[in-house]
N, C-alpha and C. Protein backbone atom coordinates (compact mmCIF):
# COMPACT_ATOMS: atom_id res chain seq x y z
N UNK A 1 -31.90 3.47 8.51
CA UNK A 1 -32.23 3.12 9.87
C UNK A 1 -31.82 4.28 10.79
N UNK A 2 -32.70 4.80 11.63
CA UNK A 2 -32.39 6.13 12.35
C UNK A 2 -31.60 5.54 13.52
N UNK A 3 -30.54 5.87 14.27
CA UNK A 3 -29.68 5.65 15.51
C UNK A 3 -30.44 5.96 16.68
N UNK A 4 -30.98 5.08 17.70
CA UNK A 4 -31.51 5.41 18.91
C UNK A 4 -31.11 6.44 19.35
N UNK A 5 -31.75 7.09 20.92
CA UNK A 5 -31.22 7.95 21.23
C UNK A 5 -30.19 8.24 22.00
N UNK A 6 -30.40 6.44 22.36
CA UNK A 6 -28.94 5.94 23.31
C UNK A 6 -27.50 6.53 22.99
N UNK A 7 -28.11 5.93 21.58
CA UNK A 7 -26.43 6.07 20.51
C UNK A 7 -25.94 7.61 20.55
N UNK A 8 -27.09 8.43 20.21
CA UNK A 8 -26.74 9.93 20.08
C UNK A 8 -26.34 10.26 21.57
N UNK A 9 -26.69 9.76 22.60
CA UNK A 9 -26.27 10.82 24.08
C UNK A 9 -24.91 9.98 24.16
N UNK A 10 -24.07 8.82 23.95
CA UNK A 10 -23.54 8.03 24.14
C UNK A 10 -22.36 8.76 22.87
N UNK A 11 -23.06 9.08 22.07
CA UNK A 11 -21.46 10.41 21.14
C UNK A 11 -21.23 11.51 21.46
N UNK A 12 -22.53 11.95 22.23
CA UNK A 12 -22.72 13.60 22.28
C UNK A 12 -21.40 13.44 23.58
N UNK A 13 -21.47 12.68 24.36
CA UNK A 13 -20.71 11.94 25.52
C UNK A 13 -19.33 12.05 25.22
N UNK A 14 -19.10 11.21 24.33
CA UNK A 14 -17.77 11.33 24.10
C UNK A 14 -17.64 12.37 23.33
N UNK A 15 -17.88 13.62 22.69
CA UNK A 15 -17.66 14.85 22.17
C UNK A 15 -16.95 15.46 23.06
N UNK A 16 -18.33 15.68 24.12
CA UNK A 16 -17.69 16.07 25.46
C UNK A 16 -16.81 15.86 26.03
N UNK A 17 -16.14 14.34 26.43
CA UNK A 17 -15.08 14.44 26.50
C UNK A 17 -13.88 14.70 25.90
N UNK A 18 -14.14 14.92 24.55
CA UNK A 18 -12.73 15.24 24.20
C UNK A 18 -12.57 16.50 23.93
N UNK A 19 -13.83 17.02 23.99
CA UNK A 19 -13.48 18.75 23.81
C UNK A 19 -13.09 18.56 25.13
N UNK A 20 -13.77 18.21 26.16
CA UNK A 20 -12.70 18.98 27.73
C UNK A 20 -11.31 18.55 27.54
N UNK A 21 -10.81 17.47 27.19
CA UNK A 21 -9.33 17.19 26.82
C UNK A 21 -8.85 18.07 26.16
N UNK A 22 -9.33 18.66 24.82
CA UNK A 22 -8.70 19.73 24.07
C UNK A 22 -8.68 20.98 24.73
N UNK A 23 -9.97 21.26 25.58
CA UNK A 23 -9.54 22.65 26.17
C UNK A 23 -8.49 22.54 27.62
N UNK A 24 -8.78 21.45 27.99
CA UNK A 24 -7.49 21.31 28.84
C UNK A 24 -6.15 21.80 28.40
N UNK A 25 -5.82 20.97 27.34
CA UNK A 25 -4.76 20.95 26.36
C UNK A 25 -4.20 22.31 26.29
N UNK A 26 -5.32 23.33 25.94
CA UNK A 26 -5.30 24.53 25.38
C UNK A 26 -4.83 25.44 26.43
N UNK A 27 -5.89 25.10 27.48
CA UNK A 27 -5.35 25.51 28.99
C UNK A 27 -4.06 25.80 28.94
N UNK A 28 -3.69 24.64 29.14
CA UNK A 28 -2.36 23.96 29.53
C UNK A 28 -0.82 24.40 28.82
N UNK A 29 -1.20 25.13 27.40
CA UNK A 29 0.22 25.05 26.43
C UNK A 29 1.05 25.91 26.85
N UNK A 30 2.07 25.48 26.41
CA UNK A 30 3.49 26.45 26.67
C UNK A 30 3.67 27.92 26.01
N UNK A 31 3.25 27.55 25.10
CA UNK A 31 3.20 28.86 24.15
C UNK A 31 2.19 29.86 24.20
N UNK A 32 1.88 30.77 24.94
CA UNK A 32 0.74 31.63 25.34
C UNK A 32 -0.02 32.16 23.85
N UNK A 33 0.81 32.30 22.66
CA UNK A 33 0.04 32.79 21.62
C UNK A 33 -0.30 32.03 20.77
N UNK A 34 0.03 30.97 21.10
CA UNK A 34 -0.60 29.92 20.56
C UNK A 34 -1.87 29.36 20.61
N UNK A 35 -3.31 30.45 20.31
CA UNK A 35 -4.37 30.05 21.51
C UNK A 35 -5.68 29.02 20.25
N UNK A 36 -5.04 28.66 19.13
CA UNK A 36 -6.02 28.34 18.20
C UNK A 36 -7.37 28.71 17.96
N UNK A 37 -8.13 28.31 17.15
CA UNK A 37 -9.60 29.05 17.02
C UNK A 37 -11.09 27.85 17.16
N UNK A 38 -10.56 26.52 17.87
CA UNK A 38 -12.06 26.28 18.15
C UNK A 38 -12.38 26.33 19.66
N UNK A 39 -13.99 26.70 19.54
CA UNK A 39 -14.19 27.05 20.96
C UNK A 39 -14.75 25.69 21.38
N UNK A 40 -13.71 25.28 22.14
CA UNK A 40 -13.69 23.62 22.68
C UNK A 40 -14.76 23.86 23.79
N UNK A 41 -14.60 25.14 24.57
CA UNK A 41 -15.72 25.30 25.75
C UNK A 41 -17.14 25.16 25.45
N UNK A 42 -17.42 26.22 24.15
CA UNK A 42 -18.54 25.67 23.50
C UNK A 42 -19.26 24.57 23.52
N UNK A 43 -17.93 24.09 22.47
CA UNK A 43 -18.64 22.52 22.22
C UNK A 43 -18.39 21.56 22.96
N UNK A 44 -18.13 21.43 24.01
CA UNK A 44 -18.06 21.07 25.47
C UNK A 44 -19.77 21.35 25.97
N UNK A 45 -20.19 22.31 26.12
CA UNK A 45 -21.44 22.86 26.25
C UNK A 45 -22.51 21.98 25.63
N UNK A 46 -22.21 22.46 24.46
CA UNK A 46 -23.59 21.88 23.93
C UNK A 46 -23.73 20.47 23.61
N UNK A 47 -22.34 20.05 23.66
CA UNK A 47 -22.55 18.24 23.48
C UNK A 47 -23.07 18.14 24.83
N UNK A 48 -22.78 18.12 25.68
CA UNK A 48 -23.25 17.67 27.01
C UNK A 48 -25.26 17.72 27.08
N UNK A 49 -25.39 19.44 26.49
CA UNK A 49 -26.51 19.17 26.31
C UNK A 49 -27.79 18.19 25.41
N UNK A 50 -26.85 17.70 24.71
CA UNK A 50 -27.32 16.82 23.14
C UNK A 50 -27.52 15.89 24.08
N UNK A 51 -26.64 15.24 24.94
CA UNK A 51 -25.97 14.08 25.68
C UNK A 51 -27.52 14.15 26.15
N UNK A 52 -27.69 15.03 27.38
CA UNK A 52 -28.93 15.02 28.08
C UNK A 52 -29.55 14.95 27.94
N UNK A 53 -30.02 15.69 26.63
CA UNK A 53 -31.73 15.72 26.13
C UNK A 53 -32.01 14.13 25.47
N UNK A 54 -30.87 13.75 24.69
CA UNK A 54 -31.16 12.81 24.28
C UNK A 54 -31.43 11.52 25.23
N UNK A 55 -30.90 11.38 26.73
CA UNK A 55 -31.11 10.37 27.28
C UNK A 55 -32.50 10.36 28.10
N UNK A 56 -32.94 11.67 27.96
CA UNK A 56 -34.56 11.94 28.66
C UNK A 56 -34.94 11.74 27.26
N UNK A 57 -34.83 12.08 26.33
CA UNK A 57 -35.63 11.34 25.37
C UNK A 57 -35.69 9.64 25.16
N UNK A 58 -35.04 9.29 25.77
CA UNK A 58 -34.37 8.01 25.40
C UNK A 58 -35.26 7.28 26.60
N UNK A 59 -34.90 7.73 27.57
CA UNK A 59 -35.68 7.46 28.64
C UNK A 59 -37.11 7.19 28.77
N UNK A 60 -37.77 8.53 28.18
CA UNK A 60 -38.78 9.03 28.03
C UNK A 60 -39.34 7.22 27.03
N UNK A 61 -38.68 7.36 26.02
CA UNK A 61 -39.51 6.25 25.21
C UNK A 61 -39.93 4.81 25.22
N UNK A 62 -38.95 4.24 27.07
CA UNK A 62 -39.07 3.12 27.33
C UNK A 62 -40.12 2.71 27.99
């Protein structure tokens, strides 16, 4: 059974939010060299865009 597109902008959603939490996080640490290696901004980015396209698709099909 394929997942509407609701479902997909509705994860891509919460991706987004938690990469901005993690890059907050990252922002935020005490330890300056401590800078880890995922690019939360990224994927901050492009979930948002998943988010969007999928709800004009979603949109689009009602």
């Amino acid at each position: 059974m394929q997942p509407s597109m609701l479902s997909v902008s509705i994860a891509a959603a919460v991706l987004f939010a938690l990469a901005e939490i993690a890059d907050w996080r990252r922002r935020n640490r005490h330890d300056v060299d401590n800078v880890g290696f995922m690019p939360w901004r990224g994927i901050a980015l492009v979930s948002v865009a998943v988010a969007l396209l999928s709800a004009v698709v979603w949109l689009h099909q009602q």
